[in-house]
N, C-alpha and C. Protein backbone atom coordinates (compact mmCIF):
# COMPACT_ATOMS: atom_id res chain seq x y z
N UNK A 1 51.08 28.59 17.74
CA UNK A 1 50.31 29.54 18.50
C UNK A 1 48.86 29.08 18.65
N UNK A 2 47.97 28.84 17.43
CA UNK A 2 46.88 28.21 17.38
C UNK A 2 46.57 26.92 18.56
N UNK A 3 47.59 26.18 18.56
CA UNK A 3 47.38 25.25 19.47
C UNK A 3 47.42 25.12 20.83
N UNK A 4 48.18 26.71 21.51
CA UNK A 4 48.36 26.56 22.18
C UNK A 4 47.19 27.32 23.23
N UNK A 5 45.78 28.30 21.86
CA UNK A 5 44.49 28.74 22.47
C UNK A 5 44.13 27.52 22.56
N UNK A 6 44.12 26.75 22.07
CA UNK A 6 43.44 25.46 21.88
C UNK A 6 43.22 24.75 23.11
N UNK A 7 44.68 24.48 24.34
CA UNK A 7 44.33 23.71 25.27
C UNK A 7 44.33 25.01 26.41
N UNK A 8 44.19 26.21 26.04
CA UNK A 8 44.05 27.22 26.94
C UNK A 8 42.81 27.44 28.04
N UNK A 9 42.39 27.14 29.05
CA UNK A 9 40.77 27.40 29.14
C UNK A 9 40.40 28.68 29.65
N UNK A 10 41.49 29.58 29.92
CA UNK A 10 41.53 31.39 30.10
C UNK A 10 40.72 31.39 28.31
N UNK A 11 41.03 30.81 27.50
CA UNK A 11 40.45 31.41 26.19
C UNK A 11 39.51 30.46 26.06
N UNK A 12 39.18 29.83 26.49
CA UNK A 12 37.35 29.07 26.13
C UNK A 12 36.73 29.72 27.27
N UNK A 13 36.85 29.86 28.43
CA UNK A 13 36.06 30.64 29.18
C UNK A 13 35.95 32.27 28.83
N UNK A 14 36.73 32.65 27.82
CA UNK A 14 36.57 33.95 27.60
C UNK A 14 35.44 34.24 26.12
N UNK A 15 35.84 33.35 25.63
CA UNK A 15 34.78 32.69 24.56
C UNK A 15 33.45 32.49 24.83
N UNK A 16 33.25 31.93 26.14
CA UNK A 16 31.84 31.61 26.68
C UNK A 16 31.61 32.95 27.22
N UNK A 17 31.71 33.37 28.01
CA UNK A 17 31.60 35.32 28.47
C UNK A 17 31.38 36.00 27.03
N UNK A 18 31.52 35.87 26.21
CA UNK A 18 31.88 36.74 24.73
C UNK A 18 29.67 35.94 24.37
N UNK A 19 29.84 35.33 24.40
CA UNK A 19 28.83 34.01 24.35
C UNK A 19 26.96 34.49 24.42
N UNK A 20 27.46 34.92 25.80
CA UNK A 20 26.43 34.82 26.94
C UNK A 20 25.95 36.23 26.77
N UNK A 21 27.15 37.26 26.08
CA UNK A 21 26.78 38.81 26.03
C UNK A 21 26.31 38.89 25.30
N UNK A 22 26.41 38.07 23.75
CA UNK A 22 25.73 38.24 22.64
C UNK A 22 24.36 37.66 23.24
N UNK A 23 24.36 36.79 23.55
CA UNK A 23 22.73 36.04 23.94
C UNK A 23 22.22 37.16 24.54
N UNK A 24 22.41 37.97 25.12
CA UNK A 24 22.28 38.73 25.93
C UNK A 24 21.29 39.79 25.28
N UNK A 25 21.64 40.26 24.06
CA UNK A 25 21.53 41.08 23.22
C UNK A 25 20.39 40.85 22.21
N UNK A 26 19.90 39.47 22.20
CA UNK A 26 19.28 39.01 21.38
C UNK A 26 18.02 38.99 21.70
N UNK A 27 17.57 39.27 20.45
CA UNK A 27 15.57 39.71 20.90
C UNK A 27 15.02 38.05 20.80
N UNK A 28 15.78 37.41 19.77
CA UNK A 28 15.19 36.00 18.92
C UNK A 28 15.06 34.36 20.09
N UNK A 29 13.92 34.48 20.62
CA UNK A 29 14.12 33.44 21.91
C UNK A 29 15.14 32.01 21.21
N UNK A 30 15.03 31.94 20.21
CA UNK A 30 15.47 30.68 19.79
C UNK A 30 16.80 31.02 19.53
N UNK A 31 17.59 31.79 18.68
CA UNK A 31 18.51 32.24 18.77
C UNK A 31 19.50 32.45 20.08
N UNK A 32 18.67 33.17 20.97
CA UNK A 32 19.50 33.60 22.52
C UNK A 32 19.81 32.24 22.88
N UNK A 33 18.76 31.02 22.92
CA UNK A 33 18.87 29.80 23.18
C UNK A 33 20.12 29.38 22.72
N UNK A 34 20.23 29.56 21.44
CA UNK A 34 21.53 28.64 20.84
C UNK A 34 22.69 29.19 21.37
N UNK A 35 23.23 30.62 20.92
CA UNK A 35 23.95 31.59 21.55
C UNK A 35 24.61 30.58 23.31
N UNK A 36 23.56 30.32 24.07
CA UNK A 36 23.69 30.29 25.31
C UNK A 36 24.18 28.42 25.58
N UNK A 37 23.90 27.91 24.18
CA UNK A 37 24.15 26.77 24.04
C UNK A 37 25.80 26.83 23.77
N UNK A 38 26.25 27.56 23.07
CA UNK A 38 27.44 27.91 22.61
C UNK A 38 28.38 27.77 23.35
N UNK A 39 27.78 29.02 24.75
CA UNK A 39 28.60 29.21 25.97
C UNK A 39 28.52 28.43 26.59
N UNK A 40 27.84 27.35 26.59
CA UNK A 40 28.02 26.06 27.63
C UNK A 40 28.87 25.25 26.81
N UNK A 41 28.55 25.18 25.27
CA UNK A 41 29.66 24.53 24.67
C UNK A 41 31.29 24.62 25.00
N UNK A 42 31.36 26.24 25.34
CA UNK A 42 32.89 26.77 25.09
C UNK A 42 33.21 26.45 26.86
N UNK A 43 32.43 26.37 27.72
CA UNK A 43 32.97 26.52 29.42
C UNK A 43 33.17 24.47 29.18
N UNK A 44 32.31 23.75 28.35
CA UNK A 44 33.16 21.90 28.66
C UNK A 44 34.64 21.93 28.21
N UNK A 45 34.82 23.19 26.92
CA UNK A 45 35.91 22.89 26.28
C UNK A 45 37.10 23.41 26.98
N UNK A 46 36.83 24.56 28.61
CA UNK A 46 37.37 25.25 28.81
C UNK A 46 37.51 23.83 30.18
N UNK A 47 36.92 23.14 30.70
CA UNK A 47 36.86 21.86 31.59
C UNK A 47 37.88 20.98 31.02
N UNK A 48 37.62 20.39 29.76
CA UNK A 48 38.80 19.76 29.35
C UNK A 48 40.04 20.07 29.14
N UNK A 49 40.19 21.58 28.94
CA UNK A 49 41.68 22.16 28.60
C UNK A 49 42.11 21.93 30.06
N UNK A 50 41.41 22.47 31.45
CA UNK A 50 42.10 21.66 32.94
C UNK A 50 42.52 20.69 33.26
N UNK A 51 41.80 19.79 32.46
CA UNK A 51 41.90 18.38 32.86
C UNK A 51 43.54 17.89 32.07
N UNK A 52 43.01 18.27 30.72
CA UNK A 52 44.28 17.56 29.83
C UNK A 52 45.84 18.36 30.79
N UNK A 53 45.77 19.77 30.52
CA UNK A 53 46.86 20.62 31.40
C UNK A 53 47.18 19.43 32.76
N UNK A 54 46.35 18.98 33.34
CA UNK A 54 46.75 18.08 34.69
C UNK A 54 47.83 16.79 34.01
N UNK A 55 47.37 16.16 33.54
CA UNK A 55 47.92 15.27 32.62
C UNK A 55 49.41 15.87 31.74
N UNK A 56 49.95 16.73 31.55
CA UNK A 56 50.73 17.30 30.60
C UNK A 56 51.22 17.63 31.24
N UNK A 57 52.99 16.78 31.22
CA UNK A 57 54.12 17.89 31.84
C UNK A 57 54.53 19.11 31.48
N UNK A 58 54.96 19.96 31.98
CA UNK A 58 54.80 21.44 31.55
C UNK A 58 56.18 21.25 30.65
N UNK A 59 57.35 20.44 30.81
CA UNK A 59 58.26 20.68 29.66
C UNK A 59 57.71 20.38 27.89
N UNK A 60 57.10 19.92 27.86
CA UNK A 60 55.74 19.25 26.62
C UNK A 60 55.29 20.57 26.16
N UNK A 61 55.03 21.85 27.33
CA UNK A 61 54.85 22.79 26.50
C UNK A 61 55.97 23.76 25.58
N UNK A 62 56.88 23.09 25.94
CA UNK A 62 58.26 23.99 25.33
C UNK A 62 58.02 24.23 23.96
N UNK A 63 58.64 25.25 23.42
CA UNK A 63 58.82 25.43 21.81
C UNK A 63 60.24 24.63 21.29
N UNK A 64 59.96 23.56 19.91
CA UNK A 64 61.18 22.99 20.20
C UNK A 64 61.67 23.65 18.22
């Protein structure tokens, strides 16, 4: 199950939205900064889960 949030990017882009609200919230300029660093972190990871998915035949996702 774990692995399969893993190459998900519906769940790293939902991660980055989750991200951006907390930054959002934050009085601490340096803090909101990082926060917002986060969500850019989680939207590359949500870029690569597209990319790899292109590459990956969908029978690969089977449960065996």
């Amino acid at each position: 199950m774990r692995s399969h949030l893993i190459t998900n990017p519906h769940h790293w882009r939902h991660r980055a939205e989750e991200a951006r609200l907390l930054a959002g919230g934050m009085k601490d300029p340096k803090a909101r900064e990082e926060m917002l660093r986060v969500a850019k972190d989680y939207e590359c990871l949500a870029e690569r889960a597209e990319k790899q998915a292109k590459f990956t035949p969908s029978w690969a996702n089977w449960a065996v």
